[in-house]
N, C-alpha and C. Protein backbone atom coordinates (compact mmCIF):
# COMPACT_ATOMS: atom_id res chain seq x y z
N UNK A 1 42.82 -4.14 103.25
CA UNK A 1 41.74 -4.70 102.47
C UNK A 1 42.31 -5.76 101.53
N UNK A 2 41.89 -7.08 101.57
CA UNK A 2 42.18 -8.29 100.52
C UNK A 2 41.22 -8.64 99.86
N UNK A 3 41.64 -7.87 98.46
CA UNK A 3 40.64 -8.00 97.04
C UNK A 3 40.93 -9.72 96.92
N UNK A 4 41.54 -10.29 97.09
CA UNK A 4 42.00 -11.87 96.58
C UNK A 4 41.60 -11.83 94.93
N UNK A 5 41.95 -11.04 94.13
CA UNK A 5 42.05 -10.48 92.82
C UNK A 5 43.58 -10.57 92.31
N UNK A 6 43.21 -11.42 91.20
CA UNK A 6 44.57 -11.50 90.18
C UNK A 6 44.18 -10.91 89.07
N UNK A 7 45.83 -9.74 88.64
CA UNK A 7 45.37 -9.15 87.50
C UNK A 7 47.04 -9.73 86.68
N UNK A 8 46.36 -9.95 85.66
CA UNK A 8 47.74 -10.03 84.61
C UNK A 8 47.97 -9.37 83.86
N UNK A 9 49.37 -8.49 83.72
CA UNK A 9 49.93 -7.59 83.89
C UNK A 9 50.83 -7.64 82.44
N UNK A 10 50.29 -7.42 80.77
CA UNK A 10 51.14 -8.05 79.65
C UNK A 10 52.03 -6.86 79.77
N UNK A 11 53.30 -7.09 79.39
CA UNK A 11 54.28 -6.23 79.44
C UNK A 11 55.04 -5.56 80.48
N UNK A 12 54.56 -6.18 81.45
CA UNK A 12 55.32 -5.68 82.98
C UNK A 12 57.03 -5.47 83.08
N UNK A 13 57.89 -6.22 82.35
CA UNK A 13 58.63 -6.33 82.83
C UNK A 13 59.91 -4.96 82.60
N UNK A 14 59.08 -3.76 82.12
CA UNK A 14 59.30 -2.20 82.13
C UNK A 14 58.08 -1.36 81.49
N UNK A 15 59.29 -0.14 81.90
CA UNK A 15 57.70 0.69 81.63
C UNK A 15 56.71 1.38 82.16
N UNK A 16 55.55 1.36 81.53
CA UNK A 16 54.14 1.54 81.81
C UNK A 16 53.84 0.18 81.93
N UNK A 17 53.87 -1.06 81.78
CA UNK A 17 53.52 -2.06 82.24
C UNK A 17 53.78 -2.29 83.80
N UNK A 18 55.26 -1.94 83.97
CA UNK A 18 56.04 -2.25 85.21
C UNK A 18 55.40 -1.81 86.43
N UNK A 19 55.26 -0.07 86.04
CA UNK A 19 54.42 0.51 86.73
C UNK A 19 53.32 0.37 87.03
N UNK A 20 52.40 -0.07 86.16
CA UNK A 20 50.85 -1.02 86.69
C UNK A 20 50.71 -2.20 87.22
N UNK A 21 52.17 -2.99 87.02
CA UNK A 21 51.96 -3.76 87.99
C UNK A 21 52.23 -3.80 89.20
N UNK A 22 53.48 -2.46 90.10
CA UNK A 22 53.65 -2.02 90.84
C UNK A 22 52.15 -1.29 91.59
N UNK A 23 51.81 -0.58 90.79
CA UNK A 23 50.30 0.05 91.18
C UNK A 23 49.59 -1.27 91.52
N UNK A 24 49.26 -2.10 90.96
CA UNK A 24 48.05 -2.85 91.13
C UNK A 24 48.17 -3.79 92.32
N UNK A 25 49.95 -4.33 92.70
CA UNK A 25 50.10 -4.94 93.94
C UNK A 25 49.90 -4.05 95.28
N UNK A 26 50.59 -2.99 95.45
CA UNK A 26 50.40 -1.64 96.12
C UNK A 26 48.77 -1.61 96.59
N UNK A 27 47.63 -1.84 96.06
CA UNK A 27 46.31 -1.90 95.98
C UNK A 27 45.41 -3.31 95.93
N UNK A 28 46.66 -4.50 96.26
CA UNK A 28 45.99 -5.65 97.29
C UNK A 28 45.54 -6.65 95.80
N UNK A 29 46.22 -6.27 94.65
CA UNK A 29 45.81 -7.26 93.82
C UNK A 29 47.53 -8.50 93.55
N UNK A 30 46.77 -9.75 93.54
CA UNK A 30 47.95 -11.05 93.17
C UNK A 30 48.31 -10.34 91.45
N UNK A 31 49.72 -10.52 91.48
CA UNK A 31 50.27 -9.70 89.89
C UNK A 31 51.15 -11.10 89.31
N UNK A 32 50.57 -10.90 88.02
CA UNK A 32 50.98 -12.20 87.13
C UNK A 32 52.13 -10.84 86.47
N UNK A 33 53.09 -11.04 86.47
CA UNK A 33 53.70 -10.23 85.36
C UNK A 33 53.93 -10.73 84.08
N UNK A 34 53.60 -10.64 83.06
CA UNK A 34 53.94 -11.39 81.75
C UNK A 34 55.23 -10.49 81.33
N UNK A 35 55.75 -11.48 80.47
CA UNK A 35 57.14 -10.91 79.40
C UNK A 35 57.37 -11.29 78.20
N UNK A 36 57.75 -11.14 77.25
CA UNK A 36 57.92 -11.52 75.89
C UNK A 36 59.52 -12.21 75.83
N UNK A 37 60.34 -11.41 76.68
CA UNK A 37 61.58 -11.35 75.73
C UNK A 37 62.60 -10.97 76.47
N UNK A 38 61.86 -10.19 78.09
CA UNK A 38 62.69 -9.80 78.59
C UNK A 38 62.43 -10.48 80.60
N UNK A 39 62.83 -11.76 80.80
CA UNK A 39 62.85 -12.57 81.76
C UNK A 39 63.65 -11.81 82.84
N UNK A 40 64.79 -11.70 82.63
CA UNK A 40 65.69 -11.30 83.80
C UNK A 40 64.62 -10.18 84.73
N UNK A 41 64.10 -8.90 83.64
CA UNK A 41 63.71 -7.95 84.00
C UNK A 41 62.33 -8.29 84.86
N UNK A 42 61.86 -8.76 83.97
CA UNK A 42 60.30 -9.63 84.81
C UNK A 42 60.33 -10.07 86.21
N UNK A 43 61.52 -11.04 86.17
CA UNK A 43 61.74 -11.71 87.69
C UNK A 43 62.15 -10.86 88.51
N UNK A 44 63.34 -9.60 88.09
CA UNK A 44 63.50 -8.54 88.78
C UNK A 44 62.46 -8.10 89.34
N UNK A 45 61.15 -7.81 88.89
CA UNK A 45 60.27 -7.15 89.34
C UNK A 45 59.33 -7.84 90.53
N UNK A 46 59.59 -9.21 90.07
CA UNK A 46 58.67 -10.09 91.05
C UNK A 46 59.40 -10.16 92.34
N UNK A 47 60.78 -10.20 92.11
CA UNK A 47 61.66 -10.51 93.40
C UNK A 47 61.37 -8.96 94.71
N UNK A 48 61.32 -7.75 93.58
CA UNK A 48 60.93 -6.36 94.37
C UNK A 48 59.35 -6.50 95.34
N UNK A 49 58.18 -7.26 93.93
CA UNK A 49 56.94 -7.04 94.86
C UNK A 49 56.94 -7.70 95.63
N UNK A 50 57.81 -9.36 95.59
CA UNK A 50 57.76 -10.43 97.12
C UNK A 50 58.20 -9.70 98.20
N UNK A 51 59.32 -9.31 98.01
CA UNK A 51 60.40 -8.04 99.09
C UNK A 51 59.51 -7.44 100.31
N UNK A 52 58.37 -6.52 99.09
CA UNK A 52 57.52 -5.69 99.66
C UNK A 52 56.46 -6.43 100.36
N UNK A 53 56.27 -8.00 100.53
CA UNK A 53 54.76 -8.27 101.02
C UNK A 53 53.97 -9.02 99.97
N UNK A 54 53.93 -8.69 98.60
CA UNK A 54 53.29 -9.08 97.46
C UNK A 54 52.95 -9.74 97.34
N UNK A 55 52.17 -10.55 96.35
CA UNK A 55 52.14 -11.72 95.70
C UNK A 55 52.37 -11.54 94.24
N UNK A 56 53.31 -12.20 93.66
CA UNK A 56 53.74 -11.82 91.87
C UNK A 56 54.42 -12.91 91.91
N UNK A 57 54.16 -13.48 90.27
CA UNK A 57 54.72 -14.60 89.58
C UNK A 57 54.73 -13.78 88.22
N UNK A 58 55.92 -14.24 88.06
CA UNK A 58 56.75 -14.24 86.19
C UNK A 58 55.91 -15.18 84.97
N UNK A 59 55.74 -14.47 84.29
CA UNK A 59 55.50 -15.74 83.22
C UNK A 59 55.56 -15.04 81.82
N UNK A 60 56.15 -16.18 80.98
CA UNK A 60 56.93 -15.59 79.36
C UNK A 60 55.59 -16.54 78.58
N UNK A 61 55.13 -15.57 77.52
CA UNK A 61 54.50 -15.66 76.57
C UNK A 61 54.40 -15.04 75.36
N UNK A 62 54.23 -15.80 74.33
CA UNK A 62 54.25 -15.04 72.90
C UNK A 62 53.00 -14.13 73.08
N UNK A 63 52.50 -13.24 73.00
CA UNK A 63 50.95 -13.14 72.98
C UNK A 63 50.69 -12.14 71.60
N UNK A 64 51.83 -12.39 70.26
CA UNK A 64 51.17 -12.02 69.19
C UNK A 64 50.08 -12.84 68.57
């Protein structure tokens, strides 16, 4: 099933973020992962959901 649904994902790049964004690709949604502070980890994650099939892009933002 292709939701063609993007969800953005603040704090992905561990965690309970990480994990929802793992969940939410797993379930056919495009995953924006956001990060504050921690890039390496972020892209880590995007490089895992491409791996798998995914669709995920990194992106660093202040969002205080």
């Amino acid at each position: 099933m292709e939701l063609n649904q993007t969800a953005l994902v603040t704090g992905a790049s561990r965690g309970i973020g990480r994990a929802t964004a793992e969940l939410l690709a797993r379930n056919g949604f495009n995953v924006v992962a956001h990060y504050h502070n921690n890039k390496e980890a972020a892209e880590e994650l995007v490089r895992s959901l491409k791996a798998q099939g995914y669709a995920a892009l990194a992106v660093g933002a202040d969002l205080r």
